[in-house]
Protein backbone atom coordinates (compact mmCIF):
# COMPACT_ATOMS: atom_id res chain seq x y z
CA UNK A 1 4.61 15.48 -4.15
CA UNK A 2 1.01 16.97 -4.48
CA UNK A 3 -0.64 15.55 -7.14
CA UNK A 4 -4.55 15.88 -8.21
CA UNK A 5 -6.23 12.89 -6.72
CA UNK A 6 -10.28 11.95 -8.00
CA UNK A 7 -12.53 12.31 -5.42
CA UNK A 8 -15.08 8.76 -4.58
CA UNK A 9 -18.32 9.01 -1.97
CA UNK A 10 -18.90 7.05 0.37
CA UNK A 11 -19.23 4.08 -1.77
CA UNK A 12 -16.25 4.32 -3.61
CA UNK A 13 -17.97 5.84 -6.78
CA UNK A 14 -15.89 8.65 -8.70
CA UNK A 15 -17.97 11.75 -7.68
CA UNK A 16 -15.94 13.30 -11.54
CA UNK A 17 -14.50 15.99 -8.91
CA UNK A 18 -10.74 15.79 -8.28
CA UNK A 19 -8.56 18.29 -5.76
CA UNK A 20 -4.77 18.80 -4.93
CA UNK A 21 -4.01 15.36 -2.60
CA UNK A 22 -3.00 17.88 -0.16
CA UNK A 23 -6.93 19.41 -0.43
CA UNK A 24 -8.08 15.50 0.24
CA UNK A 25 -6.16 15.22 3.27
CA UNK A 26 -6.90 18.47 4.77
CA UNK A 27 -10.68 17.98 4.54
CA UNK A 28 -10.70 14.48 4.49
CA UNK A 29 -12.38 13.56 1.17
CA UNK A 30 -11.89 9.62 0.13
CA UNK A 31 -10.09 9.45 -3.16
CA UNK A 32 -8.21 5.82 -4.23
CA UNK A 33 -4.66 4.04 -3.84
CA UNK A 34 -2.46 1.19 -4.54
CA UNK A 35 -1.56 -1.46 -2.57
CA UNK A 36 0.51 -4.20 -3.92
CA UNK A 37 1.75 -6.77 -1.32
CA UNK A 38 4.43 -8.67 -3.56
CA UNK A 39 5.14 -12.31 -2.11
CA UNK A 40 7.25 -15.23 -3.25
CA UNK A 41 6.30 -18.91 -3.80
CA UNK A 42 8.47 -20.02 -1.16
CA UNK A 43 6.56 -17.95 1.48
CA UNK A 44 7.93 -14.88 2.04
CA UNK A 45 6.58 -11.52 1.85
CA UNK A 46 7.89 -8.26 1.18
CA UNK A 47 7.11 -5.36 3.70
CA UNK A 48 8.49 -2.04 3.56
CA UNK A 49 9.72 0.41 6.26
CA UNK A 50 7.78 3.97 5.28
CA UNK A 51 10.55 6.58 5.09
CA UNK A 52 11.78 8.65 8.03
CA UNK A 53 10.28 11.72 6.61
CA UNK A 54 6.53 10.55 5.42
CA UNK A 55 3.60 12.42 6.97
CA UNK A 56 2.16 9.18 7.96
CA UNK A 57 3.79 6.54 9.92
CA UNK A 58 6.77 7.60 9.13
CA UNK A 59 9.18 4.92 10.20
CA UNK A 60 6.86 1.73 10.03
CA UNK A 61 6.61 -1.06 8.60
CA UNK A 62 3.78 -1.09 5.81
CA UNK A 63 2.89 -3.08 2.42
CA UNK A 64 5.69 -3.83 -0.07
CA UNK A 65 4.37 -1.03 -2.51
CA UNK A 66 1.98 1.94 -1.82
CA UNK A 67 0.72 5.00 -3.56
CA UNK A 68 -1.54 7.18 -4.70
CA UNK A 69 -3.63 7.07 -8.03
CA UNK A 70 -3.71 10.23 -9.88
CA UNK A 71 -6.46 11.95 -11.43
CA UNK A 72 -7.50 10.13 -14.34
CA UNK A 73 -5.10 7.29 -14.01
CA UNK A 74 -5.91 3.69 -14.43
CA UNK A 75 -5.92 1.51 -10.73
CA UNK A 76 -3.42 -1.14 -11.98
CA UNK A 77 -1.38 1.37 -14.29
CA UNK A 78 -1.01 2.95 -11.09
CA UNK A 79 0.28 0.21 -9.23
CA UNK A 80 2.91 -0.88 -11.82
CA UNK A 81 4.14 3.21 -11.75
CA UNK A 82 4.33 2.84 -8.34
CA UNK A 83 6.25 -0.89 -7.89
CA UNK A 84 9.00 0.94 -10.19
CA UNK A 85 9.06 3.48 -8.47
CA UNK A 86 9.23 2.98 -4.90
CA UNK A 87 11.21 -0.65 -5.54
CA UNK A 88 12.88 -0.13 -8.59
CA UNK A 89 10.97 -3.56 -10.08
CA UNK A 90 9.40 -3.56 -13.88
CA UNK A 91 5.91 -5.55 -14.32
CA UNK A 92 3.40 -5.19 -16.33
CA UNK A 93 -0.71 -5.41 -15.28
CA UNK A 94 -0.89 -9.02 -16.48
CA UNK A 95 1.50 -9.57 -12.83
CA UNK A 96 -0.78 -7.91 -10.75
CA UNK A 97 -4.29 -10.12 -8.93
CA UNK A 98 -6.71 -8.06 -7.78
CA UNK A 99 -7.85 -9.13 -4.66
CA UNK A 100 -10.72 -6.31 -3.71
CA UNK A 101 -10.78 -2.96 -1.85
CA UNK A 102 -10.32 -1.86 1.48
CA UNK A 103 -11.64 1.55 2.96
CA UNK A 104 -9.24 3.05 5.77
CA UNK A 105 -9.68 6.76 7.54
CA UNK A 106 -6.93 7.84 9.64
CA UNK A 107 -7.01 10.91 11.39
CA UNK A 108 -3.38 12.14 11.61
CA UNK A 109 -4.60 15.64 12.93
CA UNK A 110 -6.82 17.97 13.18
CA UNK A 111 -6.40 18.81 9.84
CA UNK A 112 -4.81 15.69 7.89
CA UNK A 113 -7.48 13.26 7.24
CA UNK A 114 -6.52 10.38 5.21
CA UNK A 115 -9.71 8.98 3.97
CA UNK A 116 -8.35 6.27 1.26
CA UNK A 117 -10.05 3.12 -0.55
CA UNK A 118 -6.90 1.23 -1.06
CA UNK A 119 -6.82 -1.23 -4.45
CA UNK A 120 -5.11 -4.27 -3.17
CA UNK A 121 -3.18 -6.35 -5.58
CA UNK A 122 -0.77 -9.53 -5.12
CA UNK A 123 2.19 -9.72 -7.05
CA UNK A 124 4.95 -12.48 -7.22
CA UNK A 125 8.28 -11.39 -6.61
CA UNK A 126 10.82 -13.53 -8.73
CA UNK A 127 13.70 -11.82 -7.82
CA UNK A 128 15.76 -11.07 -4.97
CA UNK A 129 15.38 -8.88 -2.68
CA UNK A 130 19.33 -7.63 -3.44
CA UNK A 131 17.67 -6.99 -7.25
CA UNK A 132 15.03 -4.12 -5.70
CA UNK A 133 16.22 -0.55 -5.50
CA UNK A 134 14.52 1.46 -2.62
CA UNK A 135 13.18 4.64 -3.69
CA UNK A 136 14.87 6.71 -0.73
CA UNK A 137 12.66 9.34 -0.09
CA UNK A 138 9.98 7.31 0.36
CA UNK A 139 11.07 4.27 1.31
CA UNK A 140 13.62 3.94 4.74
CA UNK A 141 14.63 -0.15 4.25
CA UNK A 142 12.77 -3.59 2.56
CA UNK A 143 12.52 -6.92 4.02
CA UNK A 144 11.88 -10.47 2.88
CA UNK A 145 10.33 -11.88 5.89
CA UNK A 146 8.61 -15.45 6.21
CA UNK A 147 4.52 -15.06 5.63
CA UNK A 148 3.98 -16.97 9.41
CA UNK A 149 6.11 -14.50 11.03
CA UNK A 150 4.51 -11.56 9.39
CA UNK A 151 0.70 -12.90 10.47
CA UNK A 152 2.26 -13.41 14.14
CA UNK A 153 3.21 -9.91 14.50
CA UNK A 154 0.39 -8.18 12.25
CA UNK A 155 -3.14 -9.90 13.49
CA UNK A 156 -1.10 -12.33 16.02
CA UNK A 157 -1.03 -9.26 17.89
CA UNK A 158 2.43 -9.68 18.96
CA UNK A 159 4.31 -7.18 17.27
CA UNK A 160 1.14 -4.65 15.84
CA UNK A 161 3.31 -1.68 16.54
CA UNK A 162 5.92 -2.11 14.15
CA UNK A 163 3.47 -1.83 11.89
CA UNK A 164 1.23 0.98 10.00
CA UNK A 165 -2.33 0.32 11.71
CA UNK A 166 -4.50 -1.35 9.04
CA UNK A 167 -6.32 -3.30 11.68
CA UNK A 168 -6.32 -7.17 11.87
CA UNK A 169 -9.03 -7.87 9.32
CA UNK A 170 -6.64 -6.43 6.61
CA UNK A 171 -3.64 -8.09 7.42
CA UNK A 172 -6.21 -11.20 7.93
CA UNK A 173 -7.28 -10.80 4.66
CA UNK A 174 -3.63 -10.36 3.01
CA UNK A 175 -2.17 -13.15 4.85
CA UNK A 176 -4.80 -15.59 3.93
CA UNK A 177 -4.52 -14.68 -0.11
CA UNK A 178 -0.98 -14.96 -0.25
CA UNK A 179 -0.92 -18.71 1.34
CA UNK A 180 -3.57 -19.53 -0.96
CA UNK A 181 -0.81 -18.62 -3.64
CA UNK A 182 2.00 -20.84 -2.21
């Protein structure tokens, strides 16, 4: 869905422009999303398989919960849309830890830059997995996977392609909050 998306600088400062998300990506302007990696106290985390049909990584594996914030919208109001949405769960912004920001430009094509300063949030899961409902067209499958086994194959190196490219200080940085958690 195109949506109007507010424009940041370099920084990550709201420049008070917004465009047509489609308009950020074709000219590569940063503008903010949601990331919420939900987790569970027994040491699992939730990672989601990007549907077949996204214009990113379509087919990878990614965080449990990620979208865009629209124009105007409040960061964590945003991320709780967005957890009902694409997994069907209901929290409220008292659930979601901040945990910082994390700048990422990928060049797709020549002309789909996605120039993003992802909101990262941790979020305990306290239900099963068989409780979330996958929003299918943007979401292919979910998975409850042990928190050891995702670190081996996300900055262990040995499974990176399975995965959407954040680069090894991200997942580092994910990895290392969540076990703090459990």
């Amino acid at each position: 869905m195109d949506e109007y998306v507010d424009i940041l600088d370099e920084q990550g400062n709201p420049t008070g422009q917004s465009c047509l998300k489609s308009e950020a990506h074709r000219k590569g302007l940063l503008h903010p999303t949601i990331h919420v990696w939900l987790y569970t106290k027994d040491g699992r985390v939730l990672i989601q398989q990007r549907g077949k049909h996204k214009d990113t990584h379509p087919l990878l594996w990614d965080v449990s919960v990620a979208g865009h914030v629209a124009a105007g919208e409040n960061i964590s109001l945003a991320a709780v849309r967005e957890v009902k949405e694409e997994v069907g769960l209901h929290i409220t912004q008292k659930d979601l830890e901040p945990i910082g920001t994390f700048k990422a430009v990928h060049k797709i094509s020549e002309d789909f830059i996605d120039a993003e300063l992802h909101h990262i949030f941790l979020c305990e899961l306290k239900v099963p997995l068989g409780a979330l409902t996958k929003q299918d067209s943007e979401v292919d499958d979910l998975a409850l996977i042990p928190l050891f086994k995702f670190a081996e194959e996300t900055w262990g190196l040995a499974n990176v392609a399975k995965y959407v490219p954040h680069g090894p200080t991200y997942y580092k940085t994910i990895v290392k909050e969540i076990k703090s958690r459990i």
